[in-house]
N, C-alpha and C. Protein backbone atom coordinates (compact mmCIF):
# COMPACT_ATOMS: atom_id res chain seq x y z
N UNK A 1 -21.66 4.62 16.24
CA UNK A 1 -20.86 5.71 15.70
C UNK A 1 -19.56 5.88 16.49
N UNK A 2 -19.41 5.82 17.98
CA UNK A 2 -18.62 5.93 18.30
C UNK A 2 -17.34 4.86 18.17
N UNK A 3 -17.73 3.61 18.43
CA UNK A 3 -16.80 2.40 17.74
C UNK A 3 -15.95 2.37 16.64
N UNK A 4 -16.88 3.26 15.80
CA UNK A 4 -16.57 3.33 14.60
C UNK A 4 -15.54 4.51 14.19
N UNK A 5 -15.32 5.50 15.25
CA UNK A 5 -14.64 6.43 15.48
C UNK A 5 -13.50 5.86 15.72
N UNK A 6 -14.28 5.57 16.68
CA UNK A 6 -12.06 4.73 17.33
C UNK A 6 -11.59 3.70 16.92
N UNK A 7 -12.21 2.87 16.31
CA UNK A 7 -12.29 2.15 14.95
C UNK A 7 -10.81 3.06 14.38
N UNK A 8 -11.34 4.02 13.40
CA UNK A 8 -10.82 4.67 12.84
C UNK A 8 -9.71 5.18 13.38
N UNK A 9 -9.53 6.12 14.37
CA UNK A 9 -8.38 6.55 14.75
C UNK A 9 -7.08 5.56 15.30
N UNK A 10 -7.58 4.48 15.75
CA UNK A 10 -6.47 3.19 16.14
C UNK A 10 -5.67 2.79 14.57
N UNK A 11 -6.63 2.67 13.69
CA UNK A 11 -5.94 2.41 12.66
C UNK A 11 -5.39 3.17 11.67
N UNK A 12 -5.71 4.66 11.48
CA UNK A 12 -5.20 6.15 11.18
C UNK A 12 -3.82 5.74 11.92
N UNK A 13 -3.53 5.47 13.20
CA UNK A 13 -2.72 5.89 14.18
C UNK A 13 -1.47 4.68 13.91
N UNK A 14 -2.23 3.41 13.51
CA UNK A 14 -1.09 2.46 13.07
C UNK A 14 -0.76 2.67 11.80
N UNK A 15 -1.88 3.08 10.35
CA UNK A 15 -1.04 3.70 9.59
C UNK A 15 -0.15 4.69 9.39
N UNK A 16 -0.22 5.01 10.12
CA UNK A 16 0.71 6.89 10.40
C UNK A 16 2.21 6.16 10.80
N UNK A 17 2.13 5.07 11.90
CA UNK A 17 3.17 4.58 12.70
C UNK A 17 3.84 3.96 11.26
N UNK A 18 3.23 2.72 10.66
CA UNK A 18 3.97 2.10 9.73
C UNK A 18 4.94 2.67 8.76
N UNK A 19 3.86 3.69 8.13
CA UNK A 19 4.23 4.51 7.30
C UNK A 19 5.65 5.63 7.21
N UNK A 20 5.60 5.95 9.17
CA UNK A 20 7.05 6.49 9.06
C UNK A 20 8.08 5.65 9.48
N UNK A 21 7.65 4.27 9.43
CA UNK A 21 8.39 3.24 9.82
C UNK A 21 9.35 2.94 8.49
N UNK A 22 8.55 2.85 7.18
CA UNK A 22 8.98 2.24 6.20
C UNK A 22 9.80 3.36 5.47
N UNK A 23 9.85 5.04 5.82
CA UNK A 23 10.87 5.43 5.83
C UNK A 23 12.24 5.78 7.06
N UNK A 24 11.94 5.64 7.97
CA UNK A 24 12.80 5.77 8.91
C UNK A 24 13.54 4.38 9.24
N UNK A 25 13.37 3.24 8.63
CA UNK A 25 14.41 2.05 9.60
C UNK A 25 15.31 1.69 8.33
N UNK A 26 16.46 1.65 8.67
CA UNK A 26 17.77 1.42 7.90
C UNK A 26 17.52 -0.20 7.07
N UNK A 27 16.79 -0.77 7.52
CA UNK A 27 16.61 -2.41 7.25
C UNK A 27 15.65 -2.61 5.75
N UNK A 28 16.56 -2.36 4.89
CA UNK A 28 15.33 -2.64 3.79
C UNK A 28 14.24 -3.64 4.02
N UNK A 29 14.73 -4.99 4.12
CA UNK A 29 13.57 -5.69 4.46
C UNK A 29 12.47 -5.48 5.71
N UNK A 30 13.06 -5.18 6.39
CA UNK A 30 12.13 -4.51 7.70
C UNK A 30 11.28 -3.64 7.14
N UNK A 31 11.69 -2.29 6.10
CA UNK A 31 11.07 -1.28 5.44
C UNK A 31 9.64 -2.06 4.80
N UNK A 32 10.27 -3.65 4.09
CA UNK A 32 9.36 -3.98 2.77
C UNK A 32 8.01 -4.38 4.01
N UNK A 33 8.41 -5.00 5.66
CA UNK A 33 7.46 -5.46 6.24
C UNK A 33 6.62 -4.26 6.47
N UNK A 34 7.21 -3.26 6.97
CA UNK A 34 6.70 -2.28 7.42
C UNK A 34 5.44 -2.01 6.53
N UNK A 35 5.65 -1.44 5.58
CA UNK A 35 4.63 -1.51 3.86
C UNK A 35 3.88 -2.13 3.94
N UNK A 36 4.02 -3.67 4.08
CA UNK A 36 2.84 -4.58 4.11
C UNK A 36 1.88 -3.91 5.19
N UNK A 37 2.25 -3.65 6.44
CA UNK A 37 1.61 -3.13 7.69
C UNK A 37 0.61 -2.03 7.33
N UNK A 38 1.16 -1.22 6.20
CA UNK A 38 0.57 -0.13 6.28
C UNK A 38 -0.16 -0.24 5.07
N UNK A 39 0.10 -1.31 3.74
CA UNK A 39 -1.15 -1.61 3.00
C UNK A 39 -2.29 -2.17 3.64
N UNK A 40 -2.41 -3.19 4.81
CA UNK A 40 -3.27 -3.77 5.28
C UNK A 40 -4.21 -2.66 5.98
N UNK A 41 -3.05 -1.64 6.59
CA UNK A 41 -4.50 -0.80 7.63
C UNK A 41 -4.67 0.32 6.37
N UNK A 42 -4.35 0.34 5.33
CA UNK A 42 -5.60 0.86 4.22
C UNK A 42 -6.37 0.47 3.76
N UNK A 43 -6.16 -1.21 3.54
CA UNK A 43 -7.33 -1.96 3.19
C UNK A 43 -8.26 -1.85 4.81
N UNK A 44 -7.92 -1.87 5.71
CA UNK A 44 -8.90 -1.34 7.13
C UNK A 44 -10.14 -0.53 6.79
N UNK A 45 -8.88 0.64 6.47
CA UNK A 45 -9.98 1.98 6.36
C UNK A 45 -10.82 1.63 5.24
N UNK A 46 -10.22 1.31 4.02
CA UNK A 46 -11.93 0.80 2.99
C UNK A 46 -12.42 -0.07 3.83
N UNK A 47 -12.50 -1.07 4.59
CA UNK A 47 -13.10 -1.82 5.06
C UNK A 47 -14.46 -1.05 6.28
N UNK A 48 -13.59 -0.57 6.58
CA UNK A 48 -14.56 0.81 7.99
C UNK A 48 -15.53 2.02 6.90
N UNK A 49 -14.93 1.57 6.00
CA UNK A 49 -16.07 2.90 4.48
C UNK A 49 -17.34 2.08 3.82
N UNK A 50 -17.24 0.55 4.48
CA UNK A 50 -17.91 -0.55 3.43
C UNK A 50 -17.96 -0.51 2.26
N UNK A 51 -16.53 -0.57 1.41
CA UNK A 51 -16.42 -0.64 0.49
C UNK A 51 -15.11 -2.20 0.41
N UNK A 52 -16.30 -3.14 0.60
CA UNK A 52 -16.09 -4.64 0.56
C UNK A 52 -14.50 -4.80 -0.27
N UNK A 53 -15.24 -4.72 -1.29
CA UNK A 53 -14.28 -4.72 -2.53
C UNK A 53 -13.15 -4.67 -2.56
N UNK A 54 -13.08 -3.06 -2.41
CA UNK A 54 -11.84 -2.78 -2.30
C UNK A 54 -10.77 -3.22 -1.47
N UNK A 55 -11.27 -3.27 -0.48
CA UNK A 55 -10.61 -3.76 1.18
C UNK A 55 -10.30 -5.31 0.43
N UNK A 56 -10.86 -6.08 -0.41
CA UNK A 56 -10.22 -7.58 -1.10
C UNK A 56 -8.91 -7.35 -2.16
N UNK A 57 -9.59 -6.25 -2.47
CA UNK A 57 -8.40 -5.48 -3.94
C UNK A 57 -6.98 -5.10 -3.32
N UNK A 58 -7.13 -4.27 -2.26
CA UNK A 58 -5.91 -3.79 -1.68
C UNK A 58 -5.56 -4.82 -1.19
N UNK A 59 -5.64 -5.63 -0.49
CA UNK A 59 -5.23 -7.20 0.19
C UNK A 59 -4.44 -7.83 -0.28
N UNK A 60 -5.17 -8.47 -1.41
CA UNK A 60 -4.77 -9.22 -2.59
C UNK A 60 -3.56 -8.77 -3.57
N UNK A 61 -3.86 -7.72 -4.41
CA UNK A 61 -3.14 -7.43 -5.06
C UNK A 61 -1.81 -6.35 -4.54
N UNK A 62 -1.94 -5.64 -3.47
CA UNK A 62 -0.83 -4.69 -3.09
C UNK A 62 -0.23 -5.37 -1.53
N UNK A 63 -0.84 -5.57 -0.77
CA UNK A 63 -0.37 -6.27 0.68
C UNK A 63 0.28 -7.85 0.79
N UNK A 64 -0.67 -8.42 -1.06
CA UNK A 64 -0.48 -9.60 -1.20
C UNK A 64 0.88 -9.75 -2.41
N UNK A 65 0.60 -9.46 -3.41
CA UNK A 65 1.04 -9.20 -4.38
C UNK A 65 2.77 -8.46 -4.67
N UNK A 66 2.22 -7.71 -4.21
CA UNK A 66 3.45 -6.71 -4.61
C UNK A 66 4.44 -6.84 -3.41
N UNK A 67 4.12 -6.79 -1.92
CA UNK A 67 5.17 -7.34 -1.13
C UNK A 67 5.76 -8.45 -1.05
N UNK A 68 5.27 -9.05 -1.96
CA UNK A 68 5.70 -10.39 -2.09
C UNK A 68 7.02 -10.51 -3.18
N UNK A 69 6.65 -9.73 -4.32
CA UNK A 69 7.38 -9.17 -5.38
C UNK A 69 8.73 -8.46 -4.53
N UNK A 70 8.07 -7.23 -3.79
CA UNK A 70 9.03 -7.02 -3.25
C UNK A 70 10.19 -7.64 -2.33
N UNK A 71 9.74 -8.53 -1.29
CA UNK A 71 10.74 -9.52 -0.75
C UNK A 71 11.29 -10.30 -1.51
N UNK A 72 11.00 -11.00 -2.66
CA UNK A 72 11.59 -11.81 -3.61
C UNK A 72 12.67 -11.18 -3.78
N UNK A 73 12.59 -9.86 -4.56
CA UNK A 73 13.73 -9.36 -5.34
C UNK A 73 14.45 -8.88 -4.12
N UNK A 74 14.21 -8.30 -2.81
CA UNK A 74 15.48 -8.14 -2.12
C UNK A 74 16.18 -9.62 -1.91
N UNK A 75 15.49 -10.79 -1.43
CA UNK A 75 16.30 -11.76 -1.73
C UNK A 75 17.08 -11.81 -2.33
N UNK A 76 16.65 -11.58 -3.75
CA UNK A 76 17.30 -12.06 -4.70
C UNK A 76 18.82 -11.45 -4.99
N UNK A 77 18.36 -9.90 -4.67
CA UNK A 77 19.47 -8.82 -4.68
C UNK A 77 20.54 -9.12 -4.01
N UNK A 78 20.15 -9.83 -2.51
CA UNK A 78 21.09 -9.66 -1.72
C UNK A 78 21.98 -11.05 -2.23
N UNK A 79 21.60 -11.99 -2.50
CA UNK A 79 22.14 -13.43 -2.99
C UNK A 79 22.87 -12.99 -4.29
N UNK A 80 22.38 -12.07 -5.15
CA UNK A 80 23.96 -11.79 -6.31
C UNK A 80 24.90 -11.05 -5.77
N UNK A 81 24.25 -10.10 -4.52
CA UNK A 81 25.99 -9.03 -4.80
C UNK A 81 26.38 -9.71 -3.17
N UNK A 82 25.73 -10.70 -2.52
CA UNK A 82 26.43 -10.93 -1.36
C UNK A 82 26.74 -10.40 -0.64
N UNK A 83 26.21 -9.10 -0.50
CA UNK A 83 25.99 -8.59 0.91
C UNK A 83 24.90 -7.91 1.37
N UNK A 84 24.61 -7.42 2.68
CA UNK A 84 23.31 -7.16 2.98
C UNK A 84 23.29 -5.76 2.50
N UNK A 85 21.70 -5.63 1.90
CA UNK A 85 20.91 -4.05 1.28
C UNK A 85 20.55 -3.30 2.75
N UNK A 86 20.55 -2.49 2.74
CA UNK A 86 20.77 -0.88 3.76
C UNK A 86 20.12 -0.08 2.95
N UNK A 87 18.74 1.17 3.41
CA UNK A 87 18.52 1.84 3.00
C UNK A 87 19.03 3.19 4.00
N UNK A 88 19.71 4.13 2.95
CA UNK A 88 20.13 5.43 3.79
C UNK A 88 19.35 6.53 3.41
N UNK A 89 18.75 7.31 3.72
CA UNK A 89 18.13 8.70 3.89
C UNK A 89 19.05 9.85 4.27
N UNK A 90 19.84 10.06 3.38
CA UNK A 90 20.60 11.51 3.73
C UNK A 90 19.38 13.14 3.73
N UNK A 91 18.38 12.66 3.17
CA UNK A 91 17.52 13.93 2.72
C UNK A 91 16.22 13.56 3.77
N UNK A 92 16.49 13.74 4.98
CA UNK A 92 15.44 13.16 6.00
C UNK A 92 14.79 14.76 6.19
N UNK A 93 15.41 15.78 6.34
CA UNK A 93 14.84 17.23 6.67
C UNK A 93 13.91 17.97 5.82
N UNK A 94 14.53 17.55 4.06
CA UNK A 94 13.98 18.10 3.06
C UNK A 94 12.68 17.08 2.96
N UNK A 95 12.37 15.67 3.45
CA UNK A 95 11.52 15.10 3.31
C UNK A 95 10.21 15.37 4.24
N UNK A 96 10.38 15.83 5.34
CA UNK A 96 10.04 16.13 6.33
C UNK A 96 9.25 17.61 5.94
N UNK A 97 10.27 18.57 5.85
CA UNK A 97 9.45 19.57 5.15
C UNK A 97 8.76 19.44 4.07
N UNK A 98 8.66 18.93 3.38
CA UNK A 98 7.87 18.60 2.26
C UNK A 98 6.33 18.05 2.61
N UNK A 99 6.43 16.87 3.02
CA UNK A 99 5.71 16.18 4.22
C UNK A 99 4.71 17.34 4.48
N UNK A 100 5.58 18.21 5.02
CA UNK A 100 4.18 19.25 6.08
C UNK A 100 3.56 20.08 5.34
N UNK A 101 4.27 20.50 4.12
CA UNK A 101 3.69 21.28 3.14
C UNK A 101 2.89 20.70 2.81
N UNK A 102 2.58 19.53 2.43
CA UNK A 102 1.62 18.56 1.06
C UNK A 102 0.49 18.57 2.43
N UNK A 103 1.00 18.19 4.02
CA UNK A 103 -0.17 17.94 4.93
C UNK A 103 -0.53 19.44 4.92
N UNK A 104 -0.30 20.88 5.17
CA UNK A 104 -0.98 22.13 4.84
C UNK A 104 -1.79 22.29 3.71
N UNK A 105 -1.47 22.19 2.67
CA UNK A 105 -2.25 21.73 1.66
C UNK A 105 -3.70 21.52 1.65
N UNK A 106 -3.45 20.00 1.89
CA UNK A 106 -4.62 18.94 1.96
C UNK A 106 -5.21 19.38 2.92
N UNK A 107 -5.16 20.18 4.31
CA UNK A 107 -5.79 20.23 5.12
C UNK A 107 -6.03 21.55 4.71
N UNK A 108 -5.86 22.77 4.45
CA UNK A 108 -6.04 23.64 4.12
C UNK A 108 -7.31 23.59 2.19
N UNK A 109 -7.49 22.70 1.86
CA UNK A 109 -8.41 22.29 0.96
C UNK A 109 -9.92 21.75 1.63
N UNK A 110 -9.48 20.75 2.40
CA UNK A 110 -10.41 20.32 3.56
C UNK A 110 -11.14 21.51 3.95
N UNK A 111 -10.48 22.19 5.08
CA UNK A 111 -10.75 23.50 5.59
C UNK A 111 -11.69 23.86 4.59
N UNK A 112 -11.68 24.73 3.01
CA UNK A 112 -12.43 25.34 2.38
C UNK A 112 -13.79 24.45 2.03
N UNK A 113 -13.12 23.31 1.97
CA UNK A 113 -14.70 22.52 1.31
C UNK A 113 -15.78 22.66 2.22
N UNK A 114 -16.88 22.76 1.37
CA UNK A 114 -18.19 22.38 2.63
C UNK A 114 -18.40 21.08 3.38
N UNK A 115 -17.72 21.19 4.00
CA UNK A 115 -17.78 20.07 5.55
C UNK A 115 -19.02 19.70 6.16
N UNK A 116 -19.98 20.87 6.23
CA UNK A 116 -21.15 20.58 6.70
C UNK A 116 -22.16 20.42 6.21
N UNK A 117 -21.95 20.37 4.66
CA UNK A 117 -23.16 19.76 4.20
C UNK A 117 -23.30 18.20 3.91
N UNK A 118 -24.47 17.80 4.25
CA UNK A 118 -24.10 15.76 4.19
C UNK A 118 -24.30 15.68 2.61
N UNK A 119 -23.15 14.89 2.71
CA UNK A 119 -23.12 14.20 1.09
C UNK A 119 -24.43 13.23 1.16
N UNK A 120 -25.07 12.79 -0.14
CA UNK A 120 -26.04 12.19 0.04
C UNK A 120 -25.66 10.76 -0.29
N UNK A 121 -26.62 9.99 0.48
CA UNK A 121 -26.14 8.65 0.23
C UNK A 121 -25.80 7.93 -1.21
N UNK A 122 -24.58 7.35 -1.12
CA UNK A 122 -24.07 6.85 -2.45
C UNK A 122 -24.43 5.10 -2.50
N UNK A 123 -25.28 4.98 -3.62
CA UNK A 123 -25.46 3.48 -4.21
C UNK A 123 -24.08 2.27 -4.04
N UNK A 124 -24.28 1.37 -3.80
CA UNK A 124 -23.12 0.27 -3.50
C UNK A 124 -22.68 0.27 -4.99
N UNK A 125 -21.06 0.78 -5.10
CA UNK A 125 -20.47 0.97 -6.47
C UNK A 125 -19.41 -0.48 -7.13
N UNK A 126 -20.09 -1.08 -6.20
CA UNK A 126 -18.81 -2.47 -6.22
C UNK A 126 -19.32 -3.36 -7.69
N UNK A 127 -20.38 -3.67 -8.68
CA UNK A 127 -20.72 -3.71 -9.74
C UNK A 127 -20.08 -2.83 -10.74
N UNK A 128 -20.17 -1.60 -10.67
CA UNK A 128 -19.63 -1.23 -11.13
C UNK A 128 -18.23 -0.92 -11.23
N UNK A 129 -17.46 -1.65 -10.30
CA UNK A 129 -16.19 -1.36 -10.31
C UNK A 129 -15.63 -2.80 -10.79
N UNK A 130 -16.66 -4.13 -10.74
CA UNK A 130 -16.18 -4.98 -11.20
C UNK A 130 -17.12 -4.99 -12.68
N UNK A 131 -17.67 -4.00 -13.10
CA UNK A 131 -18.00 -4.18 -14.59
C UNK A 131 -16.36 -3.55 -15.63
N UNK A 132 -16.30 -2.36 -14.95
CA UNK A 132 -14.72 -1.96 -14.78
C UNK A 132 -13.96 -2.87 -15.52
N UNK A 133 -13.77 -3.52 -14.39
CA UNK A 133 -12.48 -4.98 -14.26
C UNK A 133 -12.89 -5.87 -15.27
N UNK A 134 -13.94 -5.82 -15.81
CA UNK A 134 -13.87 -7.16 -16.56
C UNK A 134 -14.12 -6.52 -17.72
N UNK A 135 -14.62 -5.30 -18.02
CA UNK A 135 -15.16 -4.86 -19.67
C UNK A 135 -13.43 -4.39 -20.06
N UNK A 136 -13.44 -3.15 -20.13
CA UNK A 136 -12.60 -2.67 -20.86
C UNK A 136 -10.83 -3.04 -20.70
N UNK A 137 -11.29 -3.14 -19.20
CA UNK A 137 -10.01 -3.36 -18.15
C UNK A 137 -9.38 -4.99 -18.46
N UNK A 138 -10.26 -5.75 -18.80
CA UNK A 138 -9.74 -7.03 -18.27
C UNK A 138 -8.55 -7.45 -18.92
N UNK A 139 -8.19 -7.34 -20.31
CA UNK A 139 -6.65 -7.59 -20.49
C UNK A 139 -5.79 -7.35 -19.34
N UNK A 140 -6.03 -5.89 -19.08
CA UNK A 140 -4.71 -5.41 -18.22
C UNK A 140 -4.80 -5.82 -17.11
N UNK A 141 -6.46 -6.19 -16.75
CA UNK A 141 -5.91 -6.84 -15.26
C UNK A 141 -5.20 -8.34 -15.10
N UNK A 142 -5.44 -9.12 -16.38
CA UNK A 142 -5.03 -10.03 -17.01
C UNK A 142 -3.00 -10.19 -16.95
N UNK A 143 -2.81 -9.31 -17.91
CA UNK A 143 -1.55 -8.56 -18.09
C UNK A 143 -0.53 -8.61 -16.61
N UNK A 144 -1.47 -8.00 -15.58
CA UNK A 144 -0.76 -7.55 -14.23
C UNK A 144 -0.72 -9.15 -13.82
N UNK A 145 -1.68 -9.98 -13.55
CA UNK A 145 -1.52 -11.09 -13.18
C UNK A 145 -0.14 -11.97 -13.78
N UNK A 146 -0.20 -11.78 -14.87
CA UNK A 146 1.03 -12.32 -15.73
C UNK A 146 2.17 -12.09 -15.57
N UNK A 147 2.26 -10.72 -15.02
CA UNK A 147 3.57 -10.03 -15.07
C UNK A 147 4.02 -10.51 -13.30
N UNK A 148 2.78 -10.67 -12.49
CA UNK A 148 3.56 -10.84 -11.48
C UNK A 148 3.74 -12.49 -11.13
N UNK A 149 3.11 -13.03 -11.75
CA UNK A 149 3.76 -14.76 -12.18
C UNK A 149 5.14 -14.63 -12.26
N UNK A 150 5.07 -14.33 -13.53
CA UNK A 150 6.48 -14.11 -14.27
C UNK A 150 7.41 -13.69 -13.15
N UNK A 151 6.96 -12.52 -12.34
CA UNK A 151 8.22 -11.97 -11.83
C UNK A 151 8.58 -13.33 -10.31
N UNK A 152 8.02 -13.52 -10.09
CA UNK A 152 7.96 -14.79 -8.71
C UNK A 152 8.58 -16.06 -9.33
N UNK A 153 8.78 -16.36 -10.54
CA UNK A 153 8.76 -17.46 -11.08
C UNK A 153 10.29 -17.24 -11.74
N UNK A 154 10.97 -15.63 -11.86
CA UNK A 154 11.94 -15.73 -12.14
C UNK A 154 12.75 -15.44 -10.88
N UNK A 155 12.32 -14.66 -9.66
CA UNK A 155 12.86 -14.74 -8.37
C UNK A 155 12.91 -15.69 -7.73
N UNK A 156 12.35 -16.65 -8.12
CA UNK A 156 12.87 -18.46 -7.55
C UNK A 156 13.63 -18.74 -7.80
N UNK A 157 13.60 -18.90 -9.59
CA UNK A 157 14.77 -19.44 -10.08
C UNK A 157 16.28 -19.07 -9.96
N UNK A 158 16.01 -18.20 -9.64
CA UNK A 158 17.41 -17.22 -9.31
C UNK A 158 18.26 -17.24 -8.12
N UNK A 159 16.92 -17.20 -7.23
CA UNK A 159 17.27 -17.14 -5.75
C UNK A 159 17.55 -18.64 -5.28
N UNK A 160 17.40 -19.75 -6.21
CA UNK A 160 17.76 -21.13 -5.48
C UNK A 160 19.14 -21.37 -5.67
N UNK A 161 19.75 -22.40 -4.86
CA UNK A 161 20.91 -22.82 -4.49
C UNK A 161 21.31 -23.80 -6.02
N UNK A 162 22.68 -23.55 -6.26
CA UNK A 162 23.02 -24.06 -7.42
C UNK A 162 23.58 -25.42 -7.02
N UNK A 163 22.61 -26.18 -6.99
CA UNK A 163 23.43 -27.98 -6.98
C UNK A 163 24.01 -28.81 -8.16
């Protein structure tokens, strides 16, 4: 139990870090690494919940997937208009306050719930999350696969050198 604690808080503590990383550094692409950093230590925490699955799902498709999408197209961005992308945050205060409101909130919901009663043990839901994926779902998970082909396959073409 205790491992598993600090387990947890090391990687709470690097998601927290990433996370205000990928809004605080001026470097878009630095931002897009940052992201990756902080999809991976969410796939962590499902991983520390044993929820197998998911911890493959988030990997794959958002740490894998989509940052990948994402670096493409800043490539790509930066190779048509020829010069380097900069992200600016003029609204860093209003974000910030906001921030603490949504964390009062959530913790103030926490607070009311019954905390001390043990939830009872829950059945391994990973069948059912891949009955999910393949019954009703599977076009669209189909669909997403396609779309992010497509999008990699036109950020090549774009992004290569014209000989």
């Amino acid at each position: 139990m205790i491992f598993a604690t600090v387990m947890f808080w090391a990687v709470a503590l690097a998601l927290v870090a990433s996370s205000l990383a990928v809004v605080l550094t001026p470097n878009l692409f630095h931002a897009v690494l940052y992201l990756a950093a902080a999809l991976v230590a969410t796939a962590v925490v499902f991983l520390l919940l044993d929820a197998a699955f998911l911890f493959a799902v988030q990997l794959l498709l958002y740490a894998g997937g989509i940052v990948t999408v994402m670096v493409f197209a800043i490539m790509l961005t930066e190779r048509l208009t020829g010069q380097r992308l900069t992200q600016t945050n003029r609204h860093v205060v209003n974000g910030a306050v906001m921030s603490f409101a949504v964390f009062v909130g959530v913790a103030g919901f926490i607070m009311r719930s019954n905390a001390t009663a043990a939830a009872p043990a829950s059945a391994d839901r990973t069948l059912d999350i891949a009955r999910a994926i393949v019954g009703p779902f599977a076009v669209t998970f189909e669909l997403l696969g396609v779309l992010l082909v497509a999008a990699l396959l036109g950020a090549v073409y774009f992004a290569r050198t014209e000989d």
